[in-house]
Protein backbone atom coordinates (compact mmCIF):
# COMPACT_ATOMS: atom_id res chain seq x y z
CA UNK A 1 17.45 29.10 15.83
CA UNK A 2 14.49 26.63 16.42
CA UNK A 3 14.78 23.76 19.63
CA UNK A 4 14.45 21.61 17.04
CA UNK A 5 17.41 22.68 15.01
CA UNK A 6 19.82 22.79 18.39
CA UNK A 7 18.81 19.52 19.50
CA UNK A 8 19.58 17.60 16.31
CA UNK A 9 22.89 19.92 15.57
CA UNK A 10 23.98 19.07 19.13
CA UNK A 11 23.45 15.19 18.87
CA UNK A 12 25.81 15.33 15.72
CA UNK A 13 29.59 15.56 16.68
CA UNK A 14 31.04 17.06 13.03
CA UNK A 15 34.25 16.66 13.71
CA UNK A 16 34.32 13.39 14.64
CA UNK A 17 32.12 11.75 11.59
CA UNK A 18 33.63 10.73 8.84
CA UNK A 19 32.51 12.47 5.28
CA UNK A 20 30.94 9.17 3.27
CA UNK A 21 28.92 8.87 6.68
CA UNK A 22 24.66 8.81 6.81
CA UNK A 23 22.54 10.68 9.21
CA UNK A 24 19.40 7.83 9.91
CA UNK A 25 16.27 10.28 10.80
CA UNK A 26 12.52 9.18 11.56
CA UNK A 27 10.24 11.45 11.18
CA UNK A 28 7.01 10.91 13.12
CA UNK A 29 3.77 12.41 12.41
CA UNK A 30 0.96 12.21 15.03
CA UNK A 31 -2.20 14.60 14.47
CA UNK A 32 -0.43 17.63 12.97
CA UNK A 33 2.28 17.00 15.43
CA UNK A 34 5.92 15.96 14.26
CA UNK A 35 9.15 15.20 16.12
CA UNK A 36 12.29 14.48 14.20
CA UNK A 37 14.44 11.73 15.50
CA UNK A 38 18.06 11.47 14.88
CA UNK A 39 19.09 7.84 15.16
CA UNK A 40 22.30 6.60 16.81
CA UNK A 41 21.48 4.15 19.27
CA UNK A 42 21.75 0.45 19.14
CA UNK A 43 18.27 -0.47 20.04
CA UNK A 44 14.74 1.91 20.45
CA UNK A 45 11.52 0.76 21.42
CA UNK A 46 8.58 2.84 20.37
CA UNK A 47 5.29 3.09 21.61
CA UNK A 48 2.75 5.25 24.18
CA UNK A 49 4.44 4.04 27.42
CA UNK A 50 6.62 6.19 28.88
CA UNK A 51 9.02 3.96 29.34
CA UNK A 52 10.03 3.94 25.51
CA UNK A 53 12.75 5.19 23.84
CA UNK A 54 10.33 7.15 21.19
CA UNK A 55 7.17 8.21 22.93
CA UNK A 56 4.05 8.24 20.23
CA UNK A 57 1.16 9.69 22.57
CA UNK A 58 -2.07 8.09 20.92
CA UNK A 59 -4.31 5.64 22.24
CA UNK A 60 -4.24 4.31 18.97
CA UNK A 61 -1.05 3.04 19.58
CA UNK A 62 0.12 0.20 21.47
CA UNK A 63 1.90 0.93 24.46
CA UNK A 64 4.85 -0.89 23.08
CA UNK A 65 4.07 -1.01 19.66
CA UNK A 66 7.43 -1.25 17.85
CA UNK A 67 11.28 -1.84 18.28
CA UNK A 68 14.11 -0.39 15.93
CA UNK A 69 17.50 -1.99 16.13
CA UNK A 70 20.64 -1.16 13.95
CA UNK A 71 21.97 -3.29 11.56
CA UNK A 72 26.18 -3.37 10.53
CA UNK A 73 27.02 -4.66 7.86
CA UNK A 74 30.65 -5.71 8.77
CA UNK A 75 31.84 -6.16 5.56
CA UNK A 76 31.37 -2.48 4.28
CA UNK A 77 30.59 -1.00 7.84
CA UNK A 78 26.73 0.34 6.40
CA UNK A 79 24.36 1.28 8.71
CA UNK A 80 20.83 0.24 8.51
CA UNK A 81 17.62 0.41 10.63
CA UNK A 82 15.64 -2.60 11.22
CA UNK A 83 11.65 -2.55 12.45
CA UNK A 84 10.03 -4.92 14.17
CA UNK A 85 6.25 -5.50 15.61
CA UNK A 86 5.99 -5.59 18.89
CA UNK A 87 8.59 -6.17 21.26
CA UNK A 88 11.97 -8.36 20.94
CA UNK A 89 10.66 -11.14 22.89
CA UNK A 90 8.05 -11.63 20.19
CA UNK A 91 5.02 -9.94 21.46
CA UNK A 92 3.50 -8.39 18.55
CA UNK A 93 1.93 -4.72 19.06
CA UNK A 94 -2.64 -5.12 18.84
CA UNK A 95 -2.69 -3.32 15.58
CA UNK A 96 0.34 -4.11 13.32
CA UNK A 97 3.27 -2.04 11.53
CA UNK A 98 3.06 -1.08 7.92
CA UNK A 99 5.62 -0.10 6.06
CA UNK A 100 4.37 1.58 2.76
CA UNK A 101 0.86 0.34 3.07
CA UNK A 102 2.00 -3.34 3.70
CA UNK A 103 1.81 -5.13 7.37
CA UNK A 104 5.22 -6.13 8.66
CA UNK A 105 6.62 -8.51 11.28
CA UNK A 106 10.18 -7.33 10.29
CA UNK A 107 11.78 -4.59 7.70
CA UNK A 108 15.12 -3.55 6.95
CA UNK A 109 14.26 0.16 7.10
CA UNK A 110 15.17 1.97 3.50
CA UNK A 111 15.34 5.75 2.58
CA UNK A 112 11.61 6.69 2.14
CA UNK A 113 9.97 3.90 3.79
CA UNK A 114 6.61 5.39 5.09
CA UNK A 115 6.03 3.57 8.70
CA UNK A 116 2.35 3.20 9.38
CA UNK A 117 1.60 2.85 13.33
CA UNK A 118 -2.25 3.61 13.03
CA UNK A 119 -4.35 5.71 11.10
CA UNK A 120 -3.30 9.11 12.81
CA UNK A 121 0.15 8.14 12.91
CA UNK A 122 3.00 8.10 10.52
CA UNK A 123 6.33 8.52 9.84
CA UNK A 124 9.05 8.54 7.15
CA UNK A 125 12.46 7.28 7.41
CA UNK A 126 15.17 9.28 6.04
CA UNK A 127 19.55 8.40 5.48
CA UNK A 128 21.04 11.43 4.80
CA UNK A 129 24.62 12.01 3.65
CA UNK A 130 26.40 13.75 6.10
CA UNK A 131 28.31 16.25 3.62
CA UNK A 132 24.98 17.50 1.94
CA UNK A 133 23.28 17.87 5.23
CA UNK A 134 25.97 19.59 6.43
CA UNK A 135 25.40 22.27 3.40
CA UNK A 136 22.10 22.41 3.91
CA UNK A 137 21.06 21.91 7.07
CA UNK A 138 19.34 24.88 8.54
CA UNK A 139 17.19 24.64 5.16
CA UNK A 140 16.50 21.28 5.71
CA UNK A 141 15.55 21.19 9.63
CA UNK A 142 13.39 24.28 8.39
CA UNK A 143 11.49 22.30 6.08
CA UNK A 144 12.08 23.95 3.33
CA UNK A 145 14.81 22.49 1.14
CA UNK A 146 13.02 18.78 1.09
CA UNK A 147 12.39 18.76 -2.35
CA UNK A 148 15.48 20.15 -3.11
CA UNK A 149 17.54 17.89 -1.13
CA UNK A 150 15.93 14.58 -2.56
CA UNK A 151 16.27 15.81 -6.57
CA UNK A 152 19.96 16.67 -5.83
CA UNK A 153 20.42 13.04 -4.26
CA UNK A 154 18.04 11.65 -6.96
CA UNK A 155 16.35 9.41 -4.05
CA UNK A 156 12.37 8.16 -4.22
CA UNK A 157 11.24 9.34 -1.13
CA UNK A 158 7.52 10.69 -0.08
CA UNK A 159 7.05 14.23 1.46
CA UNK A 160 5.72 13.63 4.85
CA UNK A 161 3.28 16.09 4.08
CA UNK A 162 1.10 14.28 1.77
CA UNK A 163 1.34 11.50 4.10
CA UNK A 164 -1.26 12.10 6.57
């Protein structure tokens, strides 16, 4: 069993999720490099600083280049990711966030967004139901069912792949 697949199987509690709920991943890309990300918390800051939440080491990245914040939606409980440039006081990162090839101040974060940090560095954001990651998940933290995974959902999404 890979690092990666213990650290993402132990930040998910099974028992204590219910079944309709979504697994929010981001998927980062940085010179042949990826990390998976399994989002949870209220509020991430992203950037080459150390001091971040997500650390993207590349000079071509600001040092805090981005913030992600989660969005309920009280009336049906939904969970959504929103991105913003820069910090949350305003400050805007030096080279902009796209989000599928278009620059962004602020996105609501949907399955398949491609998140453009600088040339070198990508990544795709990915909601997951629970039950079918729960099937599939060794194939899927593998790499090898992504294809798979999105026809049986029938979702648009981008393999990270052809990103870069």
């Amino acid at each position: 069993m890979s690092s990666k697949t213990t650290i993402l199987e132990s930040e998910i509690r099974f028992n204590q999720i219910e079944s309709n709920s979504n697994l929010h991943i981001l998927i980062i890309k940085n010179n042949k490099k990826s990390q998976t990300i399994s989002l949870k918390e209220e509020i991430y800051s992203i950037g080459r600083s150390s001091k971040n939440s997500i650390i993207i080491n590349s000079q071509q990245v600001s040092r805090i280049h981005g913030t992600l914040f989660k969005k309920i939606y009280p009336d049906t409980g939904q969970i959504s990711y929103c991105l913003i440039d820069g910090e949350m006081n305003g400050k805007t990162s030096s080279n902009g966030i796209f989000v599928n090839s278009k620059q962004n101040y602020y996105y609501e974060l949907k399955h398949g967004d491609v998140i453009e940090f600088s040339t070198a560095v990508r990544a795709i954001y990915q909601i997951i139901p629970l039950p079918l990651f729960l099937k599939q998940r060794k194939r899927i933290l593998a790499g090898k069912s992504n294809s798979l995974f999105i026809k049986k959902l029938n979702f648009h999404t981008l393999d990270l792949a052809k990103v870069s």
